[in-house]
C-alpha atoms as a PDB file:
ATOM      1  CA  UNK A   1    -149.323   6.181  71.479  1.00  0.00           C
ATOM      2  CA  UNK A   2    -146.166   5.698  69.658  1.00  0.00           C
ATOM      3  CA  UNK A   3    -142.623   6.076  70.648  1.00  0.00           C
ATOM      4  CA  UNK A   4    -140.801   8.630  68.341  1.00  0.00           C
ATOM      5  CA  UNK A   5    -137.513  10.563  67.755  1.00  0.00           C
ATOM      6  CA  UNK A   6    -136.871  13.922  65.959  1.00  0.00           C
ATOM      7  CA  UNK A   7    -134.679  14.168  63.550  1.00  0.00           C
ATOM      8  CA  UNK A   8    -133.325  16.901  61.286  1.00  0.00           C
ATOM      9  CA  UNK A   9    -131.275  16.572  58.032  1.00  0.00           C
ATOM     10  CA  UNK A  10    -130.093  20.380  57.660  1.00  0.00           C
ATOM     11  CA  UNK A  11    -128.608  22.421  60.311  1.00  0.00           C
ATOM     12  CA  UNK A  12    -131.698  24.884  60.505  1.00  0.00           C
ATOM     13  CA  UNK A  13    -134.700  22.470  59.121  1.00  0.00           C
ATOM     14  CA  UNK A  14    -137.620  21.200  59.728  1.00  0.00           C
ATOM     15  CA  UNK A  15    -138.205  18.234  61.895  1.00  0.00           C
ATOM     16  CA  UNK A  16    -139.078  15.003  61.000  1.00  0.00           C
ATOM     17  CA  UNK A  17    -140.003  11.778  63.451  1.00  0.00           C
ATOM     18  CA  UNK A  18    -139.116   8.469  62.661  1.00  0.00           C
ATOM     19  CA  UNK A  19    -140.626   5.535  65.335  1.00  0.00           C
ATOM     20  CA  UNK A  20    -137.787   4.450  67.855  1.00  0.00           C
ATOM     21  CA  UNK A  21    -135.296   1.673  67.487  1.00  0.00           C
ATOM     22  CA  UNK A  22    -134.613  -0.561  70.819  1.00  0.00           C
ATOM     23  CA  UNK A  23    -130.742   0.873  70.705  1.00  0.00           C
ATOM     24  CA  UNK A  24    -130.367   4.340  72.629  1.00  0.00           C
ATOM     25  CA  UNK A  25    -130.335   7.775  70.987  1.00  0.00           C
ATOM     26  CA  UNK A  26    -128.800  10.823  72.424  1.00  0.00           C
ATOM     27  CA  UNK A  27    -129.305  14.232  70.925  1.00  0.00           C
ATOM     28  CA  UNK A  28    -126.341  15.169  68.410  1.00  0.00           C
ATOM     29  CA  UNK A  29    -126.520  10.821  67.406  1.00  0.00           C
ATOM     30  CA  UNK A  30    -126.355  10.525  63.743  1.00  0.00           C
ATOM     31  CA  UNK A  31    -128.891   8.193  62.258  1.00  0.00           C
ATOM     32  CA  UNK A  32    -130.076   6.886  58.898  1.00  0.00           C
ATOM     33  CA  UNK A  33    -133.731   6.771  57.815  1.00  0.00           C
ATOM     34  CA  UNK A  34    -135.575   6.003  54.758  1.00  0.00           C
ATOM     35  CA  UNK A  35    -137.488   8.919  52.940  1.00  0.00           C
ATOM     36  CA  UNK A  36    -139.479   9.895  50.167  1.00  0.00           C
ATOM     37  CA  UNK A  37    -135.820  10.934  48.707  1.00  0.00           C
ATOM     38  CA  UNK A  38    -133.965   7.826  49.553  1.00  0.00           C
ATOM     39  CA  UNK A  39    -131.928   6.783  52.514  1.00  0.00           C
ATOM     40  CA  UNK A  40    -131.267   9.667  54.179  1.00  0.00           C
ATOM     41  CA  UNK A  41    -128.341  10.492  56.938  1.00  0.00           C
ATOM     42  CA  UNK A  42    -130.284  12.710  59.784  1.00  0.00           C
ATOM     43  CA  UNK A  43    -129.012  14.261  63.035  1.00  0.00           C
ATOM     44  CA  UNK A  44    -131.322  13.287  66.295  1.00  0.00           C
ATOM     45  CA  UNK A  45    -132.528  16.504  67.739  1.00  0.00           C
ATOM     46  CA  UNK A  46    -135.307  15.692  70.159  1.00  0.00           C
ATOM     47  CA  UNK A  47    -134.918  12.403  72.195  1.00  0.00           C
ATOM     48  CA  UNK A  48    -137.284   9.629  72.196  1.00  0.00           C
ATOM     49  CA  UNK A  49    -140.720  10.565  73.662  1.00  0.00           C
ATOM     50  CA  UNK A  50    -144.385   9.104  73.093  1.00  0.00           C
ATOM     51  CA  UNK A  51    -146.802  10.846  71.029  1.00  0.00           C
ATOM     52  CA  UNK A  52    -150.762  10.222  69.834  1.00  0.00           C
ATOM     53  CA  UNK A  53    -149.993   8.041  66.344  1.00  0.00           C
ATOM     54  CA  UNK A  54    -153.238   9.813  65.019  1.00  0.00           C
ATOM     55  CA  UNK A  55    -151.496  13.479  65.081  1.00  0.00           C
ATOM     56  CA  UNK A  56    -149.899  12.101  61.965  1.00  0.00           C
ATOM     57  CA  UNK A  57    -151.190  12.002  58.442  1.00  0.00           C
ATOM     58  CA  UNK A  58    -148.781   9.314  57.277  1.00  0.00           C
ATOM     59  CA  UNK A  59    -147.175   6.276  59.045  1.00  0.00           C
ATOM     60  CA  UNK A  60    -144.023   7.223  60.994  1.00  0.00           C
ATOM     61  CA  UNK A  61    -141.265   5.567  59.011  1.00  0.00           C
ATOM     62  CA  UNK A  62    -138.519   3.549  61.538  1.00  0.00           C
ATOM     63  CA  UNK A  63    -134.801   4.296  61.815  1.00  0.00           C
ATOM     64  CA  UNK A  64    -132.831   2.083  59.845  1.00  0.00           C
ATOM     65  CA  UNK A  65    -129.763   2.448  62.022  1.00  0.00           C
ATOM     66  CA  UNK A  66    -127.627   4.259  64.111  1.00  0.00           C
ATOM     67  CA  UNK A  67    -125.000   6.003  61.775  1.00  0.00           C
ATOM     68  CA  UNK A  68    -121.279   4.152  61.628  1.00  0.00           C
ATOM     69  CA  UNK A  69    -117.797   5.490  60.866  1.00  0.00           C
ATOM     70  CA  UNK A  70    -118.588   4.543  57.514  1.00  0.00           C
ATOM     71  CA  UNK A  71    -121.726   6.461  57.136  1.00  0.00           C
ATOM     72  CA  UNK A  72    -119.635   9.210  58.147  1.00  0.00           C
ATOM     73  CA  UNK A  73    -116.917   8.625  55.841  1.00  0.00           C
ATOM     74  CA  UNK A  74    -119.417   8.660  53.479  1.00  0.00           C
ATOM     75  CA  UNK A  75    -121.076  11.874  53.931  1.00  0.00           C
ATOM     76  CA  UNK A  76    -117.968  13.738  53.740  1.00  0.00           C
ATOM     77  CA  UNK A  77    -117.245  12.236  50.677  1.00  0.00           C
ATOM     78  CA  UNK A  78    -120.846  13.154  49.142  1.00  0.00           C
ATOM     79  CA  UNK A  79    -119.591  16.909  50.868  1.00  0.00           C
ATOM     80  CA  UNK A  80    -116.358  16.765  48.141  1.00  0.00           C
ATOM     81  CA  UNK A  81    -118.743  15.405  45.316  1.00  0.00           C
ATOM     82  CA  UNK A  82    -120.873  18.496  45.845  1.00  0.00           C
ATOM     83  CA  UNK A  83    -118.246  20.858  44.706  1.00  0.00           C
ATOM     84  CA  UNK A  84    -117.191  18.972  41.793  1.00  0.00           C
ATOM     85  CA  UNK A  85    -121.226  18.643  40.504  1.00  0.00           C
ATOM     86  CA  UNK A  86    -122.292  22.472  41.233  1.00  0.00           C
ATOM     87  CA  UNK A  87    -118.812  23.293  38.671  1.00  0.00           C
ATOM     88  CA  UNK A  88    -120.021  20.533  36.129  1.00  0.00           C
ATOM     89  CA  UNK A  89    -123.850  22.499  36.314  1.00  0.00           C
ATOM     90  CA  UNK A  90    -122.671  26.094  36.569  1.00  0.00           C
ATOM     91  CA  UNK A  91    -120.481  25.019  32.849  1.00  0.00           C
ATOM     92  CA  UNK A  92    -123.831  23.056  31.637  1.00  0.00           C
ATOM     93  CA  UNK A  93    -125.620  26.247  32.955  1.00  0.00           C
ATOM     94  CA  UNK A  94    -123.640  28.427  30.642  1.00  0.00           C
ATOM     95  CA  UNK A  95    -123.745  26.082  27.542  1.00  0.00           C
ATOM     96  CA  UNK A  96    -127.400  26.359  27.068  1.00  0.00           C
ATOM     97  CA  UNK A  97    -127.913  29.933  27.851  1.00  0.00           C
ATOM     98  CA  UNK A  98    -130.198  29.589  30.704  1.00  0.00           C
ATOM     99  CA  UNK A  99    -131.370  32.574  32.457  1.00  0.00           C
ATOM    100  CA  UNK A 100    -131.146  30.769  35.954  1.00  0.00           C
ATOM    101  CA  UNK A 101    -128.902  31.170  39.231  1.00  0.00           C
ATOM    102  CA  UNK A 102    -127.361  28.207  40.952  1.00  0.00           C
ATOM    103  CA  UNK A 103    -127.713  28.179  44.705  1.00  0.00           C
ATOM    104  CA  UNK A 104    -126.658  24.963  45.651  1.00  0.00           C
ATOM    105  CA  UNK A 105    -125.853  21.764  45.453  1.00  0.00           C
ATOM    106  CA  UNK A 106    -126.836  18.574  47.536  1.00  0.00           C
ATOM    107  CA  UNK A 107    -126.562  14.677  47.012  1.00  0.00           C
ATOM    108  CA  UNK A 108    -128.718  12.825  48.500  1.00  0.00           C
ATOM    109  CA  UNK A 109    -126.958   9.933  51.379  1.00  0.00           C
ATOM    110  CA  UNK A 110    -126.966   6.925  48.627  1.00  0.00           C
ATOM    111  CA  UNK A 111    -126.162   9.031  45.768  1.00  0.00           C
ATOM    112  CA  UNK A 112    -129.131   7.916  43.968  1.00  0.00           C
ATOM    113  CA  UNK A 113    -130.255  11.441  43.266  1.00  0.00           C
ATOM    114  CA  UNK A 114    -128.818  14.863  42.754  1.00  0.00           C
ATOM    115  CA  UNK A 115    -130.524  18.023  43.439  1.00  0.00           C
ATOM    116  CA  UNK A 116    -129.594  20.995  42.201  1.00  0.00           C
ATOM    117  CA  UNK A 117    -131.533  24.190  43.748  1.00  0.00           C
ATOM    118  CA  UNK A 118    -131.587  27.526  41.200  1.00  0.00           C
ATOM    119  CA  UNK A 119    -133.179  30.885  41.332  1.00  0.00           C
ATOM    120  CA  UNK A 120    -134.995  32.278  38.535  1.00  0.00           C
ATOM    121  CA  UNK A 121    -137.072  35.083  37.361  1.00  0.00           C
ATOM    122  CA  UNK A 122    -139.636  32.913  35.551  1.00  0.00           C
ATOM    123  CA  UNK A 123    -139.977  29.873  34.473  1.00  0.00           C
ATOM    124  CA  UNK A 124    -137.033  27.995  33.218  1.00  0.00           C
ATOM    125  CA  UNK A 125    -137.274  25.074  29.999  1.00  0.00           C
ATOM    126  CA  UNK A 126    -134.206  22.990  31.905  1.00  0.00           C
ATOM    127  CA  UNK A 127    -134.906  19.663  30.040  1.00  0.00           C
ATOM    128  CA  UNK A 128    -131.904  19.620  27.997  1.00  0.00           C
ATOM    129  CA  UNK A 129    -130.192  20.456  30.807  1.00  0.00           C
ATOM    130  CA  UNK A 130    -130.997  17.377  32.788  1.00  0.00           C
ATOM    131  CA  UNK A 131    -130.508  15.333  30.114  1.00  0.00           C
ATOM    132  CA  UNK A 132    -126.697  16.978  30.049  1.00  0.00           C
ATOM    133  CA  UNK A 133    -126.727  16.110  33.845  1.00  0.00           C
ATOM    134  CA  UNK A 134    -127.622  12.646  33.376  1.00  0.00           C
ATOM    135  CA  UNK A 135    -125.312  12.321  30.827  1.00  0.00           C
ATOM    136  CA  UNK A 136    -122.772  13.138  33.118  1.00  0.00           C
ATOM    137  CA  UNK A 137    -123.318  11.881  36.219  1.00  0.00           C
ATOM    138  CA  UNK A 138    -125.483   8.602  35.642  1.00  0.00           C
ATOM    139  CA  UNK A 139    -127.943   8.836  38.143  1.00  0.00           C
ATOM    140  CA  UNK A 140    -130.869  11.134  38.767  1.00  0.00           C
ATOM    141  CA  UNK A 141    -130.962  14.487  38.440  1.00  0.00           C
ATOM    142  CA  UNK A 142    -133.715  16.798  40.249  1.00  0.00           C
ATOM    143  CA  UNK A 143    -134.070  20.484  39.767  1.00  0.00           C
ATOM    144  CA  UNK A 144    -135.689  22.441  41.982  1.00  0.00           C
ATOM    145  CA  UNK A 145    -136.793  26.134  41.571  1.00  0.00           C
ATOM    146  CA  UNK A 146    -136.956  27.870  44.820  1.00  0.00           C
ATOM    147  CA  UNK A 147    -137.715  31.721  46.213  1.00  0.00           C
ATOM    148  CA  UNK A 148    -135.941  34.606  47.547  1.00  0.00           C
ATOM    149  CA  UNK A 149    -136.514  33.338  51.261  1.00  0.00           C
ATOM    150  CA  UNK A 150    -135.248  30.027  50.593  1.00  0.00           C
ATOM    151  CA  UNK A 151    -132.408  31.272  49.147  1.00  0.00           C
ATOM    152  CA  UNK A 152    -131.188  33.357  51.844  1.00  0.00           C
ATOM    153  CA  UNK A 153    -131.620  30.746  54.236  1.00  0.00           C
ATOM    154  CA  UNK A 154    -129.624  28.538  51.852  1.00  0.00           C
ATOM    155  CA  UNK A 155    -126.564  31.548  51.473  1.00  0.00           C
ATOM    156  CA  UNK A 156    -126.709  32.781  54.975  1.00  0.00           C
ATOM    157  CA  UNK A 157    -125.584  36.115  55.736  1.00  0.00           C
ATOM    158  CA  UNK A 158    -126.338  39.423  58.227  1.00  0.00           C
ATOM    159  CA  UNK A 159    -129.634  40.903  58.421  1.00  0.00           C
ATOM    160  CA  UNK A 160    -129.832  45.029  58.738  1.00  0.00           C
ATOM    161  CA  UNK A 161    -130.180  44.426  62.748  1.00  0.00           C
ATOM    162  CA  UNK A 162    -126.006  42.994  62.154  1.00  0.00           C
ATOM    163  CA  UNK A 163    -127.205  39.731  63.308  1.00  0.00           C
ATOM    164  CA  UNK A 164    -126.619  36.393  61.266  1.00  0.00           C
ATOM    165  CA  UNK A 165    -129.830  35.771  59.322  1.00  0.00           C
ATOM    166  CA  UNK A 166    -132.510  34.228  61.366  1.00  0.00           C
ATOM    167  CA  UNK A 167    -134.017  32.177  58.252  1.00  0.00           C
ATOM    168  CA  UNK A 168    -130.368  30.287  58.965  1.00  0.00           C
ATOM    169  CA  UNK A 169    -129.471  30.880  62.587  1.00  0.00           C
ATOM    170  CA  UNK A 170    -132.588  28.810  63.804  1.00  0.00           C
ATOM    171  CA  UNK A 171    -136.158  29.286  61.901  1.00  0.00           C
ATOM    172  CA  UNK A 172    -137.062  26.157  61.027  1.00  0.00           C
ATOM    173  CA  UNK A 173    -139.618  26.676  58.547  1.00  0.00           C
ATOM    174  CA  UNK A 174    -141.182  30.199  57.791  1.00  0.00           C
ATOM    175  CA  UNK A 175    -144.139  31.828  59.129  1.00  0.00           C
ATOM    176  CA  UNK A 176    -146.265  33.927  56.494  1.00  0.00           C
ATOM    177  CA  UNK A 177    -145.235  37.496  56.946  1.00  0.00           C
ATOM    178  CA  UNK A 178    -147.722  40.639  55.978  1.00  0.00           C
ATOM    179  CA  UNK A 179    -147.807  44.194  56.115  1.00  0.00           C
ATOM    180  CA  UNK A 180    -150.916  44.327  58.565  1.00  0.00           C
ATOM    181  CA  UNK A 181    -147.928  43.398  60.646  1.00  0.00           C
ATOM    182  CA  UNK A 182    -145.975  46.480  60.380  1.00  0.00           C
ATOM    183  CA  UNK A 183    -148.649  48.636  60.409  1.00  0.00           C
ATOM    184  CA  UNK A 184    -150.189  47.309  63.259  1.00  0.00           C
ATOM    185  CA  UNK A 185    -146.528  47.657  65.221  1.00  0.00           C
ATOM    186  CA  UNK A 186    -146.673  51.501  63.623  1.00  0.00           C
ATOM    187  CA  UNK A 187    -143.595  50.625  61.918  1.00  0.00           C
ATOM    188  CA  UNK A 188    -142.567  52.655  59.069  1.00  0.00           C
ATOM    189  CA  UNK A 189    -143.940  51.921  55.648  1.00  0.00           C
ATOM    190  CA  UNK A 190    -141.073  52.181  53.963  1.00  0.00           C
ATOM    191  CA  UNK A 191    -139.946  49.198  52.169  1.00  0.00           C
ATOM    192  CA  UNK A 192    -136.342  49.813  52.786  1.00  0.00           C
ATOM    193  CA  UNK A 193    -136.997  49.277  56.161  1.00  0.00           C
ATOM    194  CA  UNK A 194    -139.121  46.853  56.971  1.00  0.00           C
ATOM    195  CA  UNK A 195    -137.608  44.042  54.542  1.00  0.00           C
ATOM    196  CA  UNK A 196    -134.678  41.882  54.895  1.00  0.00           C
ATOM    197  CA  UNK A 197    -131.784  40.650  52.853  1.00  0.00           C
ATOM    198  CA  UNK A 198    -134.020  38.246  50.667  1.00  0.00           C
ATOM    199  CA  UNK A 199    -136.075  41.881  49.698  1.00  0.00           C
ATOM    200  CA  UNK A 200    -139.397  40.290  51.491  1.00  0.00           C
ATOM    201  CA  UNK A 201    -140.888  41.265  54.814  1.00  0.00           C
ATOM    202  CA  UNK A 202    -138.619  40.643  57.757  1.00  0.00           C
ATOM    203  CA  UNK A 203    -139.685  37.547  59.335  1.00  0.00           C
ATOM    204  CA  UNK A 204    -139.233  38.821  62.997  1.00  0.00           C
ATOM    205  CA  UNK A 205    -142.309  41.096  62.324  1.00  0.00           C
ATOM    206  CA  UNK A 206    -144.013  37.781  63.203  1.00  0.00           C
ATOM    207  CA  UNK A 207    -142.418  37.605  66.588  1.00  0.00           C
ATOM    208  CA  UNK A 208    -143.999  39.863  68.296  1.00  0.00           C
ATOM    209  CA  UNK A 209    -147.303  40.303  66.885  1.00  0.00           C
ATOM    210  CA  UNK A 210    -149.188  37.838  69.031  1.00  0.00           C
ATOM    211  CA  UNK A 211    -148.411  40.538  71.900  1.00  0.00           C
ATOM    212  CA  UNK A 212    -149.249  43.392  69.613  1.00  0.00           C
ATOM    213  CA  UNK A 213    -152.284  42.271  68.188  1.00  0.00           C
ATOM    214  CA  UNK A 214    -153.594  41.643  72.630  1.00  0.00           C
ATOM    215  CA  UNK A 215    -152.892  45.033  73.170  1.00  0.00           C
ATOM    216  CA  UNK A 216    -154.507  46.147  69.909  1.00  0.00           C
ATOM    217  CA  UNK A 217    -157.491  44.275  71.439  1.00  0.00           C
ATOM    218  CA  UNK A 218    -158.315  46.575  74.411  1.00  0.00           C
ATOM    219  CA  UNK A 219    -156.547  49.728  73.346  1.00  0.00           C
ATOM    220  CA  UNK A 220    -159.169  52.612  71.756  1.00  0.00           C
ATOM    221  CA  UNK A 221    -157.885  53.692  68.104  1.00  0.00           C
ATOM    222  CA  UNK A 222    -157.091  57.963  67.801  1.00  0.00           C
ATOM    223  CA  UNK A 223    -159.978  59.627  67.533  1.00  0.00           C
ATOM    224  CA  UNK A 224    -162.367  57.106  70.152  1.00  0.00           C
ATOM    225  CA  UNK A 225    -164.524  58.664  72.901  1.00  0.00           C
ATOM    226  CA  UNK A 226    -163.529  57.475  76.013  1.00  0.00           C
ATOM    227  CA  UNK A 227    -164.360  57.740  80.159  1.00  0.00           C
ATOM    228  CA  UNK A 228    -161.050  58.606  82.059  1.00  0.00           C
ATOM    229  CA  UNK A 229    -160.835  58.932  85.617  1.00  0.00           C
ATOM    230  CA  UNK A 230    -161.033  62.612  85.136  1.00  0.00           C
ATOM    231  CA  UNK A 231    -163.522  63.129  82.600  1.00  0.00           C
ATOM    232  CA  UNK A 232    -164.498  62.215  79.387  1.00  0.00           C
ATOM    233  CA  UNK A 233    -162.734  63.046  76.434  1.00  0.00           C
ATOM    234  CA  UNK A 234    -161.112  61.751  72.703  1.00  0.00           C
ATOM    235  CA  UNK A 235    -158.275  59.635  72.261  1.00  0.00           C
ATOM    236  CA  UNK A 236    -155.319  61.267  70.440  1.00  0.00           C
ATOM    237  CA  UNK A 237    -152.700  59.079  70.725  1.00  0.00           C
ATOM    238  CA  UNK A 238    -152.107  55.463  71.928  1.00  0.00           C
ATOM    239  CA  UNK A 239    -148.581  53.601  73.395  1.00  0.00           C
ATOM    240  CA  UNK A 240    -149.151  50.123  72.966  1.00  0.00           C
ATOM    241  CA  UNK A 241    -145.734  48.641  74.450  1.00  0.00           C
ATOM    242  CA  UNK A 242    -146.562  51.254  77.262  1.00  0.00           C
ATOM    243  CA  UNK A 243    -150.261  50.484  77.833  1.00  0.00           C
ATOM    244  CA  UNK A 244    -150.593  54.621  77.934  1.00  0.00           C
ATOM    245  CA  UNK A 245    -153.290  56.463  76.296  1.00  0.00           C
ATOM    246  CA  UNK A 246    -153.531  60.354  75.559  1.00  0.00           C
ATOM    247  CA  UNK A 247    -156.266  61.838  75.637  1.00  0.00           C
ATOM    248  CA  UNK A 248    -157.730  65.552  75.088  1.00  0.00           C
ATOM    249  CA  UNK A 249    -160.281  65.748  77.960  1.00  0.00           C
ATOM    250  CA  UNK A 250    -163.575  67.956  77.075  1.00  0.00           C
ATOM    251  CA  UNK A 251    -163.060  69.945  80.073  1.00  0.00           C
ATOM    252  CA  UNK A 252    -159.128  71.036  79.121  1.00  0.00           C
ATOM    253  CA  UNK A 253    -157.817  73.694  76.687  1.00  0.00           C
ATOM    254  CA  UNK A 254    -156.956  71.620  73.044  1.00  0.00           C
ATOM    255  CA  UNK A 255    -153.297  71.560  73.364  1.00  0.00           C
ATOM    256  CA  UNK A 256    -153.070  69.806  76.639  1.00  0.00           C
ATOM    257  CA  UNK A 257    -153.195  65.696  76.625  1.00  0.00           C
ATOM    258  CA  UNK A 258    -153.949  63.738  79.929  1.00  0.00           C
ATOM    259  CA  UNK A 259    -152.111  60.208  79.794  1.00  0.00           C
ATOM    260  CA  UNK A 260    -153.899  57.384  81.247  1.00  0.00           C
ATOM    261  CA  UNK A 261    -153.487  53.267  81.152  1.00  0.00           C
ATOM    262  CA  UNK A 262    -155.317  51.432  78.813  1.00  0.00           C
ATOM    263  CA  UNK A 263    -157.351  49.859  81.733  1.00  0.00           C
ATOM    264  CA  UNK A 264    -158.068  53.164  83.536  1.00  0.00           C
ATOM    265  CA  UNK A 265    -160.656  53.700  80.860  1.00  0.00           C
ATOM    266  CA  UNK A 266    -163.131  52.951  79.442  1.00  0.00           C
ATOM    267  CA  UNK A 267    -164.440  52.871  75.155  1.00  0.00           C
ATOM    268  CA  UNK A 268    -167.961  55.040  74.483  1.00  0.00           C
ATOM    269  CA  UNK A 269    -167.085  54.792  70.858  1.00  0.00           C
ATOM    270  CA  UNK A 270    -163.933  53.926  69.105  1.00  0.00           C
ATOM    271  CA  UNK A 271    -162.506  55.648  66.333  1.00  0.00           C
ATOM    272  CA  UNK A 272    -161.328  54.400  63.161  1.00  0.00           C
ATOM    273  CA  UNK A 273    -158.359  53.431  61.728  1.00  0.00           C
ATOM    274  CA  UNK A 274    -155.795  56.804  60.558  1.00  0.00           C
ATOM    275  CA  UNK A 275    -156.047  56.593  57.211  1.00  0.00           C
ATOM    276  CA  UNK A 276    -153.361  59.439  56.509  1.00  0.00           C
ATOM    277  CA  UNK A 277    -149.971  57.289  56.211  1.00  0.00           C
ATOM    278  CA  UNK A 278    -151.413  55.082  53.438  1.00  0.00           C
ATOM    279  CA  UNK A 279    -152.097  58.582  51.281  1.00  0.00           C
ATOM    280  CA  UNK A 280    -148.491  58.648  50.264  1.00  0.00           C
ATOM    281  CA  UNK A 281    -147.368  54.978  50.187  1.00  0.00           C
ATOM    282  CA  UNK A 282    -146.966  53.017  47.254  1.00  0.00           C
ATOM    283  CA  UNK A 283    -149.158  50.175  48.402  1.00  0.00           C
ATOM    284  CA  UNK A 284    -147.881  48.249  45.216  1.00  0.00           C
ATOM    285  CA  UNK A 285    -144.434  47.979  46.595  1.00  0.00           C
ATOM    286  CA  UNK A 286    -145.213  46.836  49.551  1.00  0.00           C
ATOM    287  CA  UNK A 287    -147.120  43.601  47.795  1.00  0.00           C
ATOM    288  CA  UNK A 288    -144.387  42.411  46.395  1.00  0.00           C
ATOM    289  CA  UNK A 289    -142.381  42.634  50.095  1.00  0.00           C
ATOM    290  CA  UNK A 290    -145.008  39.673  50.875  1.00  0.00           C
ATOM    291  CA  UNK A 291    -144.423  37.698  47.883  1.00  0.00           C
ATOM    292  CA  UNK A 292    -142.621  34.194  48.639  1.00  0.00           C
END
């Protein structure tokens, strides 16, 4: 086992351990670590508890120290530096007549590297642009192409529900999203709908579907022969969130339904899946919704 401490470097990121130091650590502590990047300044987010040292792939990096007033100092004066570096890019940008979109900008905690984050609609020949970077700044320069998602966690903003986004509100990293998922919660088809601000799948279509896909799991499909209480008959609709069934029993005139619960009856043969709402959906469209 092995004492570590969670720490986060972004607002709404992931969450990285580091192995404890002997001085205390309280939630909301500023710290500085060592990464792959560089020294780092992280915020503690989960206090120090043991875990199994084998549930990691790499060794758990210690914490350097706990952050000072001048730590602080400096990270507000990497915050100023950020502004000045996304104008000198956005001009350097221009100048070479690249086809990309600047998202942001972020210095890493001992300034030894600069990373720029840009959209794009392909790929991007920035090399001369780095080198203008360089140039300018006189330390290392990383560019980093990222997608639609990341960039509206980056931005921020409201999602069609009026809420703030939850890709920057909490979600730490993001869960794949896919349109089995909407269909499976009969949501409509309609791309408008059923994507978010970044133009990909919501990502709270993944919040429920645990609970949808259980239900899905012992609820007949339209069309299944089924035992009721009353008589047997075929299932012609289903309420999953109300665990109701309707059902046209053999022994009742066509237009009248009998409701059950799901566990009231039981399956002779299920039916298969209505194929009807895919005849007029563009199933192309909805691909690219579950593109990255």
């Amino acid at each position: 086992m092995i004492k570590v401490i969670g720490v986060r470097f972004k607002s709404v990121g992931k969450i990285y351990y580091f192995s404890a130091i002997e001085e205390e650590l309280n939630i909301g502590d500023g710290v500085i670590v060592e990464t792959a990047r560089g020294t780092e300044f992280g915020e503690v987010v989960m206090r120090e508890k043991e875990i199994d040292e084998e549930v990691f792939a790499i060794p758990v990096k210690p914490i350097i120290r706990k952050a000072t007033s001048e730590d602080y100092a400096q990270l507000e004066e990497n915050k100023t530096k950020v502004a000045e570096a996304r104008a000198i890019c956005l001009e350097k940008i221009k100048a070479n007549q690249l086809e990309m979109n600047l998202i942001d900008v972020e210095y890493t905690f001992d300034r030894s590297k600069i990373l720029f984050y840009f959209t794009a609609d392909g790929r991007v020949d920035f090399r001369q642009l780095v080198k203008d970077l360089a140039s300018v700044f006189r330390t290392r320069i990383e560019l980093r192409q990222i997608g639609v998602r990341d960039e509206a966690k980056m931005l921020g903003g409201l999602g069609i529900c009026g809420r703030q986004l939850c890709c920057s509100l909490f979600l730490g990293d993001f869960e794949p999203v896919s349109i089995k998922m909407a269909k499976e919660q009969s949501l409509s088809l309609n791309p408008t709908k059923i994507s978010g601000t970044c133009g990909r799948l919501m990502c709270c279509l993944k919040y429920e579907q645990d609970a949808y896909e259980e239900m899905l799991a012992k609820t007949p499909n339209p069309g299944a022969l089924v035992d009721t209480p009353t008589g047997r008959g075929i299932v012609a609709s289903t309420n999953l969130l109300k665990g109701l069934v309707s059902v046209k029993l053999d022994s009742q005139n066509e237009k009248i339904l009998s409701e059950f619960k799901v566990d009231d009856i039981v399956i002779i043969k299920d039916g298969g899946r209505d194929k009807k709402m895919d005849e007029n959906i563009d199933l192309s469209a909805l691909k690219e919704l579950e593109k990255d």
